[in-house]
N, C-alpha and C. Protein backbone atom coordinates (compact mmCIF):
# COMPACT_ATOMS: atom_id res chain seq x y z
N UNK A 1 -5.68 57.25 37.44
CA UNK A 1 -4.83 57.02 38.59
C UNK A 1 -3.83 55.90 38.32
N UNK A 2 -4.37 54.93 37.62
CA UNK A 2 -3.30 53.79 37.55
C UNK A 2 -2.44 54.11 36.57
N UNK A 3 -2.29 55.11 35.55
CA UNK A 3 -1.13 55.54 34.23
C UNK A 3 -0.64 56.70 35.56
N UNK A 4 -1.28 57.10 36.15
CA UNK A 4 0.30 58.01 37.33
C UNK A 4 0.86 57.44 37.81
N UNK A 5 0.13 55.92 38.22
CA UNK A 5 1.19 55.22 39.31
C UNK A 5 2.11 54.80 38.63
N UNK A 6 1.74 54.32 37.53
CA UNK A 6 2.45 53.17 36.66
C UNK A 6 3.90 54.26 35.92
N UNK A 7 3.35 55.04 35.67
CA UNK A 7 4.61 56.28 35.70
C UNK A 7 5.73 56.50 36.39
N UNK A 8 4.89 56.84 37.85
CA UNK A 8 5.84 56.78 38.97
C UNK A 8 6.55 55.89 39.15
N UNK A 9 5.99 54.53 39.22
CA UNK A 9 6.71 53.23 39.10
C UNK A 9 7.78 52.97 38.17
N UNK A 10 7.88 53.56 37.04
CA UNK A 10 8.82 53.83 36.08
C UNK A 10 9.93 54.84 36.36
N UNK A 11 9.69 55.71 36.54
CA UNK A 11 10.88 56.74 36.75
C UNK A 11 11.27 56.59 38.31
N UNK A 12 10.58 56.09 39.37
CA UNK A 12 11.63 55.15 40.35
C UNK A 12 12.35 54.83 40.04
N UNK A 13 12.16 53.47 39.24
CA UNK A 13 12.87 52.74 38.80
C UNK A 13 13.81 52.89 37.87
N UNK A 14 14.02 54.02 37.37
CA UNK A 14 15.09 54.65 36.22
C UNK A 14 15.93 55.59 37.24
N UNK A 15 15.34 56.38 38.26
CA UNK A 15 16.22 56.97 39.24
C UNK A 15 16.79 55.91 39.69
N UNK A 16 16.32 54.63 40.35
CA UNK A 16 16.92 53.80 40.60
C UNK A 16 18.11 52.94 40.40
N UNK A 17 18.13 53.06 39.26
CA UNK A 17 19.02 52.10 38.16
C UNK A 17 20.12 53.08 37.93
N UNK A 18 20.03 54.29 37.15
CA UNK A 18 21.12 55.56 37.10
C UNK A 18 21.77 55.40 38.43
N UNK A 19 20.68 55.98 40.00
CA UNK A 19 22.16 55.44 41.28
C UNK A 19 22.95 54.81 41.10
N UNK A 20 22.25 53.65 40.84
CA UNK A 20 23.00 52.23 40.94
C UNK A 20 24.09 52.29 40.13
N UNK A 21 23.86 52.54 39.01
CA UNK A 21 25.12 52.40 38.26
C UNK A 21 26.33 53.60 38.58
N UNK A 22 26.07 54.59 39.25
CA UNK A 22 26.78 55.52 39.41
C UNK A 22 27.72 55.44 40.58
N UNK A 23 26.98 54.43 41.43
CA UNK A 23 27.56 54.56 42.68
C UNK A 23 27.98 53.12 42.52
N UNK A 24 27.87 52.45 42.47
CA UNK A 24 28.85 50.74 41.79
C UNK A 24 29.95 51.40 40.61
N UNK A 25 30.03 52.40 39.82
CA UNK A 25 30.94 52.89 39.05
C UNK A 25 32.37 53.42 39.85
N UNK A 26 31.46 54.10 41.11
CA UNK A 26 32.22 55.19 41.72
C UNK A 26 32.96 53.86 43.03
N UNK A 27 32.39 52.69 43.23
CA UNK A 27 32.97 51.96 43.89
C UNK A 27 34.07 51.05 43.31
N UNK A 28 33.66 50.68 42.34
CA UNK A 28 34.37 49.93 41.31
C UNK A 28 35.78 50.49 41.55
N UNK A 29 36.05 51.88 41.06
CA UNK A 29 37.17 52.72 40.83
C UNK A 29 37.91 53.06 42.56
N UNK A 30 36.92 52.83 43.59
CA UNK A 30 37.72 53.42 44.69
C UNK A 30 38.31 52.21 45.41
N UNK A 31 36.90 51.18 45.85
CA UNK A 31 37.51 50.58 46.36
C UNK A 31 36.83 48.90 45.92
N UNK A 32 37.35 48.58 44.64
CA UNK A 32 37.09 47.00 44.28
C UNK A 32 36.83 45.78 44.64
N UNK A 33 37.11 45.78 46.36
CA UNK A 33 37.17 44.66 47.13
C UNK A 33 36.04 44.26 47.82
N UNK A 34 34.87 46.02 47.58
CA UNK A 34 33.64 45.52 47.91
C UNK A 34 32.47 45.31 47.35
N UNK A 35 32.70 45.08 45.69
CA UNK A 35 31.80 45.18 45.29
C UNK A 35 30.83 44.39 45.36
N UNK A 36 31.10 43.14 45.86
CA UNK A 36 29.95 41.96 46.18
C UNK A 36 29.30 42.76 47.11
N UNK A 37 29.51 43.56 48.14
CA UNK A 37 28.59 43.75 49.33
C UNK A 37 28.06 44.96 48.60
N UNK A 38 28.47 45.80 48.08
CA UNK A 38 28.07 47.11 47.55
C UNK A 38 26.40 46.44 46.80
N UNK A 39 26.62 45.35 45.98
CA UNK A 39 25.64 45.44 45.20
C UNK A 39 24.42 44.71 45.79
N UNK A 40 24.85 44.00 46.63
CA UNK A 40 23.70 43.60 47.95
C UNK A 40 22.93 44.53 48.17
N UNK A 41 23.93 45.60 48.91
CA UNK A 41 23.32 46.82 49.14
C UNK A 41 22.30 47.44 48.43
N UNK A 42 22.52 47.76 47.12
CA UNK A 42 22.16 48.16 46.05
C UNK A 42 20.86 47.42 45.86
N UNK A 43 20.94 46.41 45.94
CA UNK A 43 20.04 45.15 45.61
C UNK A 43 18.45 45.78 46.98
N UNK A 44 19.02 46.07 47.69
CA UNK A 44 18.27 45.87 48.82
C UNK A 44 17.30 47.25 48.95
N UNK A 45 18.20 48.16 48.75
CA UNK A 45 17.99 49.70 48.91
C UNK A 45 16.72 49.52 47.82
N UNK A 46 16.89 48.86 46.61
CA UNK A 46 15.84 48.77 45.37
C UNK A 46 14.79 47.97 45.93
N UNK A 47 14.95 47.24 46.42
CA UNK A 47 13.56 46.10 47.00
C UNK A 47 12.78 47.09 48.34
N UNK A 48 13.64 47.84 49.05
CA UNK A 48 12.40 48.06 49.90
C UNK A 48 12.22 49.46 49.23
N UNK A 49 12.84 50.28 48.41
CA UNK A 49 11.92 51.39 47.61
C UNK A 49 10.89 50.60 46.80
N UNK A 50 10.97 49.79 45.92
CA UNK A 50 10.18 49.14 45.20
C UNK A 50 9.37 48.72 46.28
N UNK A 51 9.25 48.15 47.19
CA UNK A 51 7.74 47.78 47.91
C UNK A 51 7.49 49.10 48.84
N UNK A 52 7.79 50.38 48.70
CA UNK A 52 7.06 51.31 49.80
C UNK A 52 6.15 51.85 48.83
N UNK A 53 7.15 51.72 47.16
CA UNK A 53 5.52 52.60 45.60
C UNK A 53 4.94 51.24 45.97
N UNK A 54 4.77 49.70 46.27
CA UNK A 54 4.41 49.87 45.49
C UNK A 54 2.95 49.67 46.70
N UNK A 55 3.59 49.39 47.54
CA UNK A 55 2.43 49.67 48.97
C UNK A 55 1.68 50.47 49.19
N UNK A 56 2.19 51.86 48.50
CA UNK A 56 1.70 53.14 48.49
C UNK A 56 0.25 53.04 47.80
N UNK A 57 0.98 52.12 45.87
CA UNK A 57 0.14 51.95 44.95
C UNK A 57 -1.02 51.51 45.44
N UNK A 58 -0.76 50.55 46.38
CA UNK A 58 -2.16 49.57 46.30
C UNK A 58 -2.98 50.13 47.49
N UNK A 59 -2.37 50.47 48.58
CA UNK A 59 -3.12 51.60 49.04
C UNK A 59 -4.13 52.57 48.32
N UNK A 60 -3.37 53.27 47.60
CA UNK A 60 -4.55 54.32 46.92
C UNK A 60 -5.29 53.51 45.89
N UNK A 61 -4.97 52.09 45.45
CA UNK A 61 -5.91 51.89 44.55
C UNK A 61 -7.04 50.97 45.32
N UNK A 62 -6.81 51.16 46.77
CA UNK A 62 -7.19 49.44 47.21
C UNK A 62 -8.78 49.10 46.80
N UNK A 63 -10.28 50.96 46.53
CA UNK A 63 -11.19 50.15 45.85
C UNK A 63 -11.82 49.65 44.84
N UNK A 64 -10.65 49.71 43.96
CA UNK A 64 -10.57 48.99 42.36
C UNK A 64 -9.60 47.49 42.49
N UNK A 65 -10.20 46.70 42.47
CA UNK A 65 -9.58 45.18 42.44
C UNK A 65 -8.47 44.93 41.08
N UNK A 66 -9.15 45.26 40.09
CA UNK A 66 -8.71 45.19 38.75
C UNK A 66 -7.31 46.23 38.39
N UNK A 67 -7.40 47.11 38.75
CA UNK A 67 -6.75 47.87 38.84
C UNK A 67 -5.44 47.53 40.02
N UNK A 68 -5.71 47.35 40.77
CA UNK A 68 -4.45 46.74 41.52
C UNK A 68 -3.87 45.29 40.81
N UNK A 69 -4.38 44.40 40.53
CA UNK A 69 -4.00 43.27 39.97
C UNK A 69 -2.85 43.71 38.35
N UNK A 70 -4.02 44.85 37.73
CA UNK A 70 -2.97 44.86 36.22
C UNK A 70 -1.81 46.01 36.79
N UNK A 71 -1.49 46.56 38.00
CA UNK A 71 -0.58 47.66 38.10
C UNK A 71 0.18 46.03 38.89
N UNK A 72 -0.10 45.20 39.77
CA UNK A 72 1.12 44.54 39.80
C UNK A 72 1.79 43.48 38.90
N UNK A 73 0.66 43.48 37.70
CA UNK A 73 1.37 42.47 37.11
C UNK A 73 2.58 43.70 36.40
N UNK A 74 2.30 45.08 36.13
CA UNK A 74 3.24 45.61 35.01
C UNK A 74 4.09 46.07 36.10
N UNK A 75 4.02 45.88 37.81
CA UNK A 75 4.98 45.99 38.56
C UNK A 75 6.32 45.19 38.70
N UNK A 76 5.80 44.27 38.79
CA UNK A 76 6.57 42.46 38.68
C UNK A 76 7.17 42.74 37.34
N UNK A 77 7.09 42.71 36.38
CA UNK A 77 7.39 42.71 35.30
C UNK A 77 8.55 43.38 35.02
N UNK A 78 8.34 44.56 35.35
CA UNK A 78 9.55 45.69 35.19
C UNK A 78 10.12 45.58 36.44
N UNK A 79 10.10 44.99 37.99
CA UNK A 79 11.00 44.84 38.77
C UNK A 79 11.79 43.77 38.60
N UNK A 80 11.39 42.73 37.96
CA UNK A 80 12.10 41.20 37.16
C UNK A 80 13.17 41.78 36.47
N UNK A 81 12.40 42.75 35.32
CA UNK A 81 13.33 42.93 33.67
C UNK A 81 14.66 43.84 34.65
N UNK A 82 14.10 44.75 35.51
CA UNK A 82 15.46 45.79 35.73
C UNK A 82 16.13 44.74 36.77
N UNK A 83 15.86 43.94 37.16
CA UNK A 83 16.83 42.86 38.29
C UNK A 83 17.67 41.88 37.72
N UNK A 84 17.34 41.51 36.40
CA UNK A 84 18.10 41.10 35.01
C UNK A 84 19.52 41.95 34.79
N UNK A 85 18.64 43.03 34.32
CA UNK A 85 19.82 43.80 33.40
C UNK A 85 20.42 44.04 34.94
N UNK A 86 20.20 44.91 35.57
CA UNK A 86 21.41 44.60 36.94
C UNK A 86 22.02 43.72 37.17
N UNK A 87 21.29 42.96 37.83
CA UNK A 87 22.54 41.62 37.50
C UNK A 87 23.58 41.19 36.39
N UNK A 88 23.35 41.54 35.38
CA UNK A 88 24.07 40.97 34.10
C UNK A 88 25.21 41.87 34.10
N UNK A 89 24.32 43.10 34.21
CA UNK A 89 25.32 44.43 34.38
C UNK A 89 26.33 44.12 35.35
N UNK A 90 26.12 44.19 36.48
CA UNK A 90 27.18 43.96 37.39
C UNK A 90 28.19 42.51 37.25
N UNK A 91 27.36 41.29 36.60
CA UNK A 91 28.31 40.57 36.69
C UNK A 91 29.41 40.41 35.31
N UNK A 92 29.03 41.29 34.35
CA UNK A 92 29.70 41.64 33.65
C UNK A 92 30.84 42.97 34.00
N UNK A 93 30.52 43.34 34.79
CA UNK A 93 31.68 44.56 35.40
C UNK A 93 32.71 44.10 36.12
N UNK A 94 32.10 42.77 36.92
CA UNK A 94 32.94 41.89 38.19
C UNK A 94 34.19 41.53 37.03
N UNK A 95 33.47 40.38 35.79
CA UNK A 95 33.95 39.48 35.16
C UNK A 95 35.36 40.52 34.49
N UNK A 96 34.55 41.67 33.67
CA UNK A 96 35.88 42.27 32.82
C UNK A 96 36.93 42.97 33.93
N UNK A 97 36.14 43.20 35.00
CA UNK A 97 37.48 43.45 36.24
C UNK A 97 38.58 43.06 36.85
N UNK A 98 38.50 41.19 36.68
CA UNK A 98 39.50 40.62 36.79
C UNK A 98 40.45 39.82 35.73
């Protein structure tokens, strides 16, 4: 159960990231003036998908202790690393934009 979640938790998070970049691409090009709020957005839309897996997760795992603890540490982990490269990403898109 915890290599499905931990799966799921992964390809969220890769559907996640592809949006993101597609639709900050597609804003970038239309309308430039919002991209600070766009990526808020973006920012936000990812935080409460990321806590409904991962609420879900701990729900179905709630009577294994151990098992909830190592699915949030490799949760945290990969919601940190992809909130990085987003950020960098975007503020490298802002930067070569102007």
């Amino acid at each position: 159960m915890l290599t499905v979640l931990i799966i799921v938790t992964i390809v969220l998070q890769a559907v996640l990231t592809g949006g993101s970049l597609v639709i900050w691409n597609n804003v970038r090009k239309s309308a430039p003036q919002i991209l600070t709020k766009t990526f808020f957005v973006i920012m936000m839309i990812r935080l409460f998908a990321s806590m409904a897996v991962f609420a879900l997760a701990v729900y179905l795992m709630h009577d294994n202790a151990s098992d909830v603890k190592l699915y949030a540490v490799v949760f945290i982990v990969l919601y940190i690393a992809l909130l990085v490269f987003d950020t960098l990403y975007f503020l490298h898109t802002i930067k070569s934009k102007r």
